[in-house]
N, C-alpha and C. Protein backbone atom coordinates (compact mmCIF):
# COMPACT_ATOMS: atom_id res chain seq x y z
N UNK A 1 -42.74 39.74 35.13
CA UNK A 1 -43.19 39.02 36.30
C UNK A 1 -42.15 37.97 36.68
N UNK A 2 -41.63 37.95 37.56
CA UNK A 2 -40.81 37.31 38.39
C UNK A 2 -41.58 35.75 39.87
N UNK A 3 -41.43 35.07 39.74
CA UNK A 3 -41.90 33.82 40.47
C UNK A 3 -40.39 33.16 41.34
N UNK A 4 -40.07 32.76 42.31
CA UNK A 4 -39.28 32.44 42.77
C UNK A 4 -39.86 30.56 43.73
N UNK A 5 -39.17 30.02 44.02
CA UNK A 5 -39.57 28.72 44.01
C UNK A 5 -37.96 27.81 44.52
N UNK A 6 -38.10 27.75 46.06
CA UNK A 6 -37.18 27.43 46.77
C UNK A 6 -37.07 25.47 46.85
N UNK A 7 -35.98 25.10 46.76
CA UNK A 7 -35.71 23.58 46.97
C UNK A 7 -34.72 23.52 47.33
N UNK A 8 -34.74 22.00 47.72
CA UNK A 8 -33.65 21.41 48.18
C UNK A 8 -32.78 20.17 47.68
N UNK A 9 -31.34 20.19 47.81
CA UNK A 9 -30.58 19.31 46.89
C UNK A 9 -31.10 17.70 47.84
N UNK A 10 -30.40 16.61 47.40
CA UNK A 10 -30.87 15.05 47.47
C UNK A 10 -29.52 14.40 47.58
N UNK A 11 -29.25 13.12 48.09
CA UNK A 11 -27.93 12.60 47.45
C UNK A 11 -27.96 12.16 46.20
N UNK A 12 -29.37 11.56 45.58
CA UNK A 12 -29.57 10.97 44.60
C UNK A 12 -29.71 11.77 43.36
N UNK A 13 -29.61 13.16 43.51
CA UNK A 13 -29.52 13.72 42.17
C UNK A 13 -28.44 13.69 41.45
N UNK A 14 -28.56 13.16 40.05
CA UNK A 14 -27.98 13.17 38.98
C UNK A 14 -28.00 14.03 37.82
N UNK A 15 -28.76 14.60 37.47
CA UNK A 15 -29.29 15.75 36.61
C UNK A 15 -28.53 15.15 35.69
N UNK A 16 -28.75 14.29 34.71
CA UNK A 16 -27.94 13.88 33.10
C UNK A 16 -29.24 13.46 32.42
N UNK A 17 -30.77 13.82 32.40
CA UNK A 17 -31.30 13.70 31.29
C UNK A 17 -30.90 15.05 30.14
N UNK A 18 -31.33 14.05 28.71
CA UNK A 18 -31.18 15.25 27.96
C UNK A 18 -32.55 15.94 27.58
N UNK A 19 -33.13 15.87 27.77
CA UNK A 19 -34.68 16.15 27.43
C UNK A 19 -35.41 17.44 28.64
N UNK A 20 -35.44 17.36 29.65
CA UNK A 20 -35.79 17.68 30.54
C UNK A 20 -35.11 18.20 31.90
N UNK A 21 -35.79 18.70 32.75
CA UNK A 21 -35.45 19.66 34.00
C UNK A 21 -36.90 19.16 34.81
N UNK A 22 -36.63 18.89 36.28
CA UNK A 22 -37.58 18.87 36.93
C UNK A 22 -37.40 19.37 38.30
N UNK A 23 -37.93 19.91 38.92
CA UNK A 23 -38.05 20.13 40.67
C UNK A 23 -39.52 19.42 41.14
N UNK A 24 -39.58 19.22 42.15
CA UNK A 24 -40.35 18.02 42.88
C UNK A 24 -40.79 18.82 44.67
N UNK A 25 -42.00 19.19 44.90
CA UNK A 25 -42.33 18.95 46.31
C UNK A 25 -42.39 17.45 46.92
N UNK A 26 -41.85 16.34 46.13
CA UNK A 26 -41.33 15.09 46.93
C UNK A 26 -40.54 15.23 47.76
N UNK A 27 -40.37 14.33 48.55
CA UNK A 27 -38.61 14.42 49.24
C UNK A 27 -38.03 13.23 49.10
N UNK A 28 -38.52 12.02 48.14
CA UNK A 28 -37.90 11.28 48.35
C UNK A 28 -37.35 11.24 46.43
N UNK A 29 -36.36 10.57 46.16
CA UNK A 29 -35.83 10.53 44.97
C UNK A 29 -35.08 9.13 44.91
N UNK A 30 -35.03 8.47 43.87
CA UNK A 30 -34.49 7.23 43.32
C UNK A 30 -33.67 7.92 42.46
N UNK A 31 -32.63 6.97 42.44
CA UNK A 31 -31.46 7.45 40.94
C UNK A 31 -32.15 7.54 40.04
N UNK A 32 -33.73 6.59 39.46
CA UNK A 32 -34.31 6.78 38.28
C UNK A 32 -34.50 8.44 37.83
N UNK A 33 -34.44 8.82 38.48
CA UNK A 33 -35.15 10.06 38.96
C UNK A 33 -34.16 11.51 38.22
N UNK A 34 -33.75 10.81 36.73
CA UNK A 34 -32.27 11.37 36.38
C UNK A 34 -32.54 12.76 35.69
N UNK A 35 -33.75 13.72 35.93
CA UNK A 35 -34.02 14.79 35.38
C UNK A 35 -34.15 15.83 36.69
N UNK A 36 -34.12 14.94 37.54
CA UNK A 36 -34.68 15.87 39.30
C UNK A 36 -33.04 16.74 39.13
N UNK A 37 -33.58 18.39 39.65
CA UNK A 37 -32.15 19.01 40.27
C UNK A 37 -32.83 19.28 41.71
N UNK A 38 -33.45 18.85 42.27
CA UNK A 38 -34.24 19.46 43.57
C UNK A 38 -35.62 18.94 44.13
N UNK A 39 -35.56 18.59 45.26
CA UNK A 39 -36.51 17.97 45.77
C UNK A 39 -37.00 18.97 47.33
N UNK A 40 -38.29 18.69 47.94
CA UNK A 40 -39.10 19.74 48.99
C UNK A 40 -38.82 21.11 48.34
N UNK A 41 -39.21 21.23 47.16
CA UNK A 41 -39.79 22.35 46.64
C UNK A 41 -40.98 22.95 47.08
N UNK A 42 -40.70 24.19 47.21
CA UNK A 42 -41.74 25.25 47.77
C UNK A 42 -43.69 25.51 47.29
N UNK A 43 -43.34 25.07 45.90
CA UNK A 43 -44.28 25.30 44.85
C UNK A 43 -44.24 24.44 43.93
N UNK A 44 -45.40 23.85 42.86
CA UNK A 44 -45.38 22.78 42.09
C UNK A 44 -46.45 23.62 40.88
N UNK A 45 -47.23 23.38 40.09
CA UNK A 45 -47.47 23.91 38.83
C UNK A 45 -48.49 24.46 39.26
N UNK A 46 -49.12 23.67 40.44
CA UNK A 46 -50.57 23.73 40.73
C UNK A 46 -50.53 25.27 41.57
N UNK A 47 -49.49 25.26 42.48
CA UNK A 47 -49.24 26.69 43.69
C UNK A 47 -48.93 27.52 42.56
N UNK A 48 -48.73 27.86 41.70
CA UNK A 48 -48.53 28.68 40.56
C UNK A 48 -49.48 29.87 40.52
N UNK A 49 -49.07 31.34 41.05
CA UNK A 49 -50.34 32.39 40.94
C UNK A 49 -51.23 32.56 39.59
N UNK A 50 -52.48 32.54 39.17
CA UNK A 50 -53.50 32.36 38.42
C UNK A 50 -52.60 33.39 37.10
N UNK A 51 -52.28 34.80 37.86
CA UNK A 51 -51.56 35.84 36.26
C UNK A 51 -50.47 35.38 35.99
N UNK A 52 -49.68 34.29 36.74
CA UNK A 52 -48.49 33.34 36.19
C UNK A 52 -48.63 32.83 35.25
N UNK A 53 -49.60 31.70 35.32
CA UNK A 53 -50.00 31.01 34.68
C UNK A 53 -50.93 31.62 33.21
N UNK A 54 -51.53 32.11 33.49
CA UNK A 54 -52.19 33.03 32.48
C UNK A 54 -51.12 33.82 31.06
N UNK A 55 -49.74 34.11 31.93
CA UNK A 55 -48.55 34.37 31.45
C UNK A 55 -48.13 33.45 30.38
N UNK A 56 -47.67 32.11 31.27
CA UNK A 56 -47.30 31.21 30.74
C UNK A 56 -48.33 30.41 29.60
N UNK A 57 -49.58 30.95 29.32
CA UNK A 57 -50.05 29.98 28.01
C UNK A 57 -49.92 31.33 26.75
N UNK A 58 -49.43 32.13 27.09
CA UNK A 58 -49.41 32.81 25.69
C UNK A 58 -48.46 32.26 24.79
N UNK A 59 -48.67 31.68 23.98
CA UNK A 59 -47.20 31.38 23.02
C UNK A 59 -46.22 32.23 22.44
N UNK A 60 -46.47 33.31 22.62
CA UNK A 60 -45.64 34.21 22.14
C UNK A 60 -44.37 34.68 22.82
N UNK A 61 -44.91 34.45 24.20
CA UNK A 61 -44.34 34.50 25.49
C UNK A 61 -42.85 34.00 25.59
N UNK A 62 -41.64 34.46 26.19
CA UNK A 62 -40.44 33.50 26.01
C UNK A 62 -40.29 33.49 27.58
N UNK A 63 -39.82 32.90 28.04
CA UNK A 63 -39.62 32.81 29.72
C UNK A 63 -38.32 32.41 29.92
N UNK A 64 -37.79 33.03 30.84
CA UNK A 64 -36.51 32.38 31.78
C UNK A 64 -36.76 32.04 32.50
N UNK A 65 -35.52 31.05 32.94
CA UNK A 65 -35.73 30.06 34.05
C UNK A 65 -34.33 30.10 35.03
N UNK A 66 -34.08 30.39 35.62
CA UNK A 66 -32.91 30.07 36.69
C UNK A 66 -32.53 29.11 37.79
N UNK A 67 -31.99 28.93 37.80
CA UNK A 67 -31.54 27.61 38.83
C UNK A 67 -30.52 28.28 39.43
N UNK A 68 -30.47 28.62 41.02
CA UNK A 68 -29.19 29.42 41.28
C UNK A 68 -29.28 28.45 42.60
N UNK A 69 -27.60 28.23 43.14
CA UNK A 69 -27.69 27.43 44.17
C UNK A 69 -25.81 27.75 44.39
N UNK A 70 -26.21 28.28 45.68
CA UNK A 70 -24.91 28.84 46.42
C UNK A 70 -23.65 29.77 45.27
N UNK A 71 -24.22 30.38 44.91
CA UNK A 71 -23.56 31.43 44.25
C UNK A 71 -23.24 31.17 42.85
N UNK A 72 -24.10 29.73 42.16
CA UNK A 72 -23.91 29.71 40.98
C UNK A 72 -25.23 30.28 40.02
N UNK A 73 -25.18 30.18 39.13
CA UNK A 73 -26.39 30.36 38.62
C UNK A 73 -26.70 29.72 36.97
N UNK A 74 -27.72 29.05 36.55
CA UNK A 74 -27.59 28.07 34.98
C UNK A 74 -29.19 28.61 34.96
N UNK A 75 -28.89 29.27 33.42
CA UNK A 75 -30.29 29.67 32.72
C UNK A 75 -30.62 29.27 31.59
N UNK A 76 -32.05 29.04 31.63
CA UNK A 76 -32.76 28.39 30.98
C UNK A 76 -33.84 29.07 29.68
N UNK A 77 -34.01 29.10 28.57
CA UNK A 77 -34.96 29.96 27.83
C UNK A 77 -35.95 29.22 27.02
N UNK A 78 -37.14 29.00 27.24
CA UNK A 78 -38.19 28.37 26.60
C UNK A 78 -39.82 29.10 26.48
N UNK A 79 -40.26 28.67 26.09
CA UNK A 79 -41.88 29.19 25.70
C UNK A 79 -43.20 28.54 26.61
N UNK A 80 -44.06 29.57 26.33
CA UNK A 80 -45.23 29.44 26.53
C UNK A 80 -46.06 28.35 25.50
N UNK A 81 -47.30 28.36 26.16
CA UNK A 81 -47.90 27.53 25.26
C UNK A 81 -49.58 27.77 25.75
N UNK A 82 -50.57 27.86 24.32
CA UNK A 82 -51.89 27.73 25.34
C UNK A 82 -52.77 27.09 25.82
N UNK A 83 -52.16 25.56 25.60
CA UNK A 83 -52.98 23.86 25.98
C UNK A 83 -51.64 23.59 27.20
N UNK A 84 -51.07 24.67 28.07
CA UNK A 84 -50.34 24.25 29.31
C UNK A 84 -51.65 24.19 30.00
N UNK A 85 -51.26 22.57 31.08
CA UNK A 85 -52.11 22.53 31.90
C UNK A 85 -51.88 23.41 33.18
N UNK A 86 -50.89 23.32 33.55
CA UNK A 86 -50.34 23.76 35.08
C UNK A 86 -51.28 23.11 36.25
N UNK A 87 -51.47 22.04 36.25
CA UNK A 87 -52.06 21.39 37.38
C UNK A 87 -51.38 20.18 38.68
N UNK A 88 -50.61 19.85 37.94
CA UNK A 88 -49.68 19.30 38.93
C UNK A 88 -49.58 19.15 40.43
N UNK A 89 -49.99 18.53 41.19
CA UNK A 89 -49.64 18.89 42.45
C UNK A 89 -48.08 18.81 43.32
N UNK A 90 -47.26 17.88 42.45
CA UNK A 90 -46.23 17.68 42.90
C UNK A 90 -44.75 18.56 42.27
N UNK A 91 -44.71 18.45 40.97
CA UNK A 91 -43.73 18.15 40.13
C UNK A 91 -43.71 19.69 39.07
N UNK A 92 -42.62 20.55 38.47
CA UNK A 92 -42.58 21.35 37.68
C UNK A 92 -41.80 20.52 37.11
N UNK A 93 -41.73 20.53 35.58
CA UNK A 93 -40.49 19.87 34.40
C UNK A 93 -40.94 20.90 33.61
N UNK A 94 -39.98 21.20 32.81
CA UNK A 94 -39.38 22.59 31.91
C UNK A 94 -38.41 21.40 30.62
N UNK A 95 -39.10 21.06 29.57
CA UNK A 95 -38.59 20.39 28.08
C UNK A 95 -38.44 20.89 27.60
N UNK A 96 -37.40 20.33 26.40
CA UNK A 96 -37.08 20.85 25.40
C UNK A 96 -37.72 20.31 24.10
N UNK A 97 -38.53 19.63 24.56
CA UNK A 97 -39.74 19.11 23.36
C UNK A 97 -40.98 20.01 23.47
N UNK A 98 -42.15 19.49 22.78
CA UNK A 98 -43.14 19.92 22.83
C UNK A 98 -44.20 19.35 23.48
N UNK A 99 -43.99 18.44 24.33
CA UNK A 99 -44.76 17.60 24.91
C UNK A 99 -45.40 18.63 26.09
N UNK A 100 -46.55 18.32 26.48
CA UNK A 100 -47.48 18.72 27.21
C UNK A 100 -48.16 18.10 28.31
N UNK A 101 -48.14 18.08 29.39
CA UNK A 101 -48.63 17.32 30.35
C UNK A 101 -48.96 18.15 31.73
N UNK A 102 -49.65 17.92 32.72
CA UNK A 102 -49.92 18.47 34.05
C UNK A 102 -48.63 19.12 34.52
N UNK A 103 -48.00 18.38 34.44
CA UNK A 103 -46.19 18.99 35.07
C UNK A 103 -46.02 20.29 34.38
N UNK A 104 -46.25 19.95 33.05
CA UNK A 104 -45.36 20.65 31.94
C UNK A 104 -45.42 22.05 32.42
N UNK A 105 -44.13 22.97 32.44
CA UNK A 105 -44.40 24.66 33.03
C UNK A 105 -43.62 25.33 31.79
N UNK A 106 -43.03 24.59 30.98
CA UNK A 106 -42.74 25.42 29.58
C UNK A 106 -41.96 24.28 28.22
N UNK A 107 -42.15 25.07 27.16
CA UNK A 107 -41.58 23.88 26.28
C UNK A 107 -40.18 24.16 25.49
N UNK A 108 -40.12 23.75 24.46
CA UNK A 108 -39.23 24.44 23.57
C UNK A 108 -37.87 24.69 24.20
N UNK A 109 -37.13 24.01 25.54
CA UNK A 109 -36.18 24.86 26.35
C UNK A 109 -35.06 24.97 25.55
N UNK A 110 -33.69 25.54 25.63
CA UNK A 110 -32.66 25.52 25.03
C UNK A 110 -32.19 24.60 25.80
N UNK A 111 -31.85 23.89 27.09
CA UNK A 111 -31.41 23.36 27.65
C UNK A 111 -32.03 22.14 28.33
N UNK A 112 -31.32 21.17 29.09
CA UNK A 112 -31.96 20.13 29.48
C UNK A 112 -30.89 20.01 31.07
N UNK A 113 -31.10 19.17 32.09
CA UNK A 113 -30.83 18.97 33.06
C UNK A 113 -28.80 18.10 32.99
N UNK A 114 -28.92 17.63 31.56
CA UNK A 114 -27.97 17.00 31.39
C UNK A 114 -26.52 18.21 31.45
N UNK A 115 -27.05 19.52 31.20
CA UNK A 115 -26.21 20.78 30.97
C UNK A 115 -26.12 21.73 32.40
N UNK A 116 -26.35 21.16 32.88
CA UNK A 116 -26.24 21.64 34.59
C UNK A 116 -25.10 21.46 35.16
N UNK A 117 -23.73 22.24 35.29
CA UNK A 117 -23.07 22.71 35.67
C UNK A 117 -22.57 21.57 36.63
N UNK A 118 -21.46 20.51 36.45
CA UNK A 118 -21.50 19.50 37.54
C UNK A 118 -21.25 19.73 38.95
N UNK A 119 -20.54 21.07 39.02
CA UNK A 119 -20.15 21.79 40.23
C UNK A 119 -21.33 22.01 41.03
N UNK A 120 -22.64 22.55 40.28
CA UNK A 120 -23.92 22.48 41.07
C UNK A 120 -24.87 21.33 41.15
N UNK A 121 -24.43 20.25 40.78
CA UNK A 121 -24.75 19.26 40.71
C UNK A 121 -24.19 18.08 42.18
N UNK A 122 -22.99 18.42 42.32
CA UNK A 122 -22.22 18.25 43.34
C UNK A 122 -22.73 19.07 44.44
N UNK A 123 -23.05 19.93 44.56
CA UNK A 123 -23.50 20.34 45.69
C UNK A 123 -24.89 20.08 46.06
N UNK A 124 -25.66 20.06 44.92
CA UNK A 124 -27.35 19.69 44.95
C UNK A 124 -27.03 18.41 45.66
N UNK A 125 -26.31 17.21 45.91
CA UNK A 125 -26.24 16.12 46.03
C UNK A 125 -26.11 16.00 47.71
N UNK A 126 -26.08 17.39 48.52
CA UNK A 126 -26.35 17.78 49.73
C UNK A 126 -27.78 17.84 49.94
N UNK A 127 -28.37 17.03 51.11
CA UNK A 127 -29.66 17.42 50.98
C UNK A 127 -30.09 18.60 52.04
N UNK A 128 -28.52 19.35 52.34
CA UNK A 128 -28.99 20.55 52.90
C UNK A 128 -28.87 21.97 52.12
N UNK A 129 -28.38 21.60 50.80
CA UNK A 129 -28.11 22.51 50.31
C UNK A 129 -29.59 23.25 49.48
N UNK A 130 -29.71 24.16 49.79
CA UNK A 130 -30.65 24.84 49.11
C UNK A 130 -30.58 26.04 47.91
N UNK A 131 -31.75 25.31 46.69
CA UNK A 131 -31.52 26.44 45.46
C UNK A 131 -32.50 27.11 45.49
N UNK A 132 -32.82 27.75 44.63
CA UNK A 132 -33.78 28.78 43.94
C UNK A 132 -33.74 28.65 42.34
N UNK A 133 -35.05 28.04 42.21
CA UNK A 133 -35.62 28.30 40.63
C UNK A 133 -36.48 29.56 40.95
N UNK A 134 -35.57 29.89 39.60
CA UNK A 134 -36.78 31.22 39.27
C UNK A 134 -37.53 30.99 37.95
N UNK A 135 -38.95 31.92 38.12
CA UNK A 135 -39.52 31.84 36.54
C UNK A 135 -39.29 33.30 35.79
N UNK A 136 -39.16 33.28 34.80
CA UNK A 136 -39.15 35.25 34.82
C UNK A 136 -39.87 35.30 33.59
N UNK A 137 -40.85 36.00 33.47
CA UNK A 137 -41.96 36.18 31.85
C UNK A 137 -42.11 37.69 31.94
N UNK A 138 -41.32 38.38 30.65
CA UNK A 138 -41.91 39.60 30.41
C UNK A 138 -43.26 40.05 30.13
């Protein structure tokens, strides 16, 4: 199963947490904001189709994640879990801990926002530039 989930870059993105990855149906962003790669996102945990989600609490489950934005592409590999809330109305974050929260859309990641390619980072920093997160769960 494949999920796709369109945004848009910010000037204020920084992407240098090490912990975390987030996209945001916000549009507005503060430098605090050092895990955001994308803001006016399409979808948030909550727009998430019901067999997505259903997907995503199996623990057994491994999921990819993609971030592709103007011909680059940075992937992501983490788990399911079956106390994911997916309720969120705003915000997806993808950790590399085990922490759990409304946001939370997977745990365990190999990666964090700090490993994001500065070249796409530089361009996210357009707020016309537009990416694509993907989810992908066998």
């Amino acid at each position: 199963m494949k999920f796709e989930i369109e945004f848009f870059g910010h000037e204020n993105i920084r992407s240098n947490h090490q912990k975390t990855i987030e996209i945001t149906k916000e549009s507005n962003l503060t430098p605090r904001g050092d895990c955001i790669v994308g803001v006016n996102a399409k979808s948030s945990c909550a727009d998430l189709p019901a067999s997505l989600k259903s997907k995503l609490k199996n623990p057994d489950v491994k999921i990819k994640f993609s971030i592709r934005v103007d011909g680059e592409s940075f992937i992501i590999e983490g788990k399911g879990h079956p106390d994911l809330i997916l309720s969120h109305s705003e915000d997806i974050v993808i950790r590399k801990s085990d922490f759990i929260c409304p946001r939370t859309l997977g745990i365990q990641c190999d990666k964090a926002s700090d490993l994001l390619p500065r070249s796409m980072v530089k361009k996210l920093q357009n707020p016309k530039t537009l990416g694509i997160f993907t989810i992908i769960v066998d």
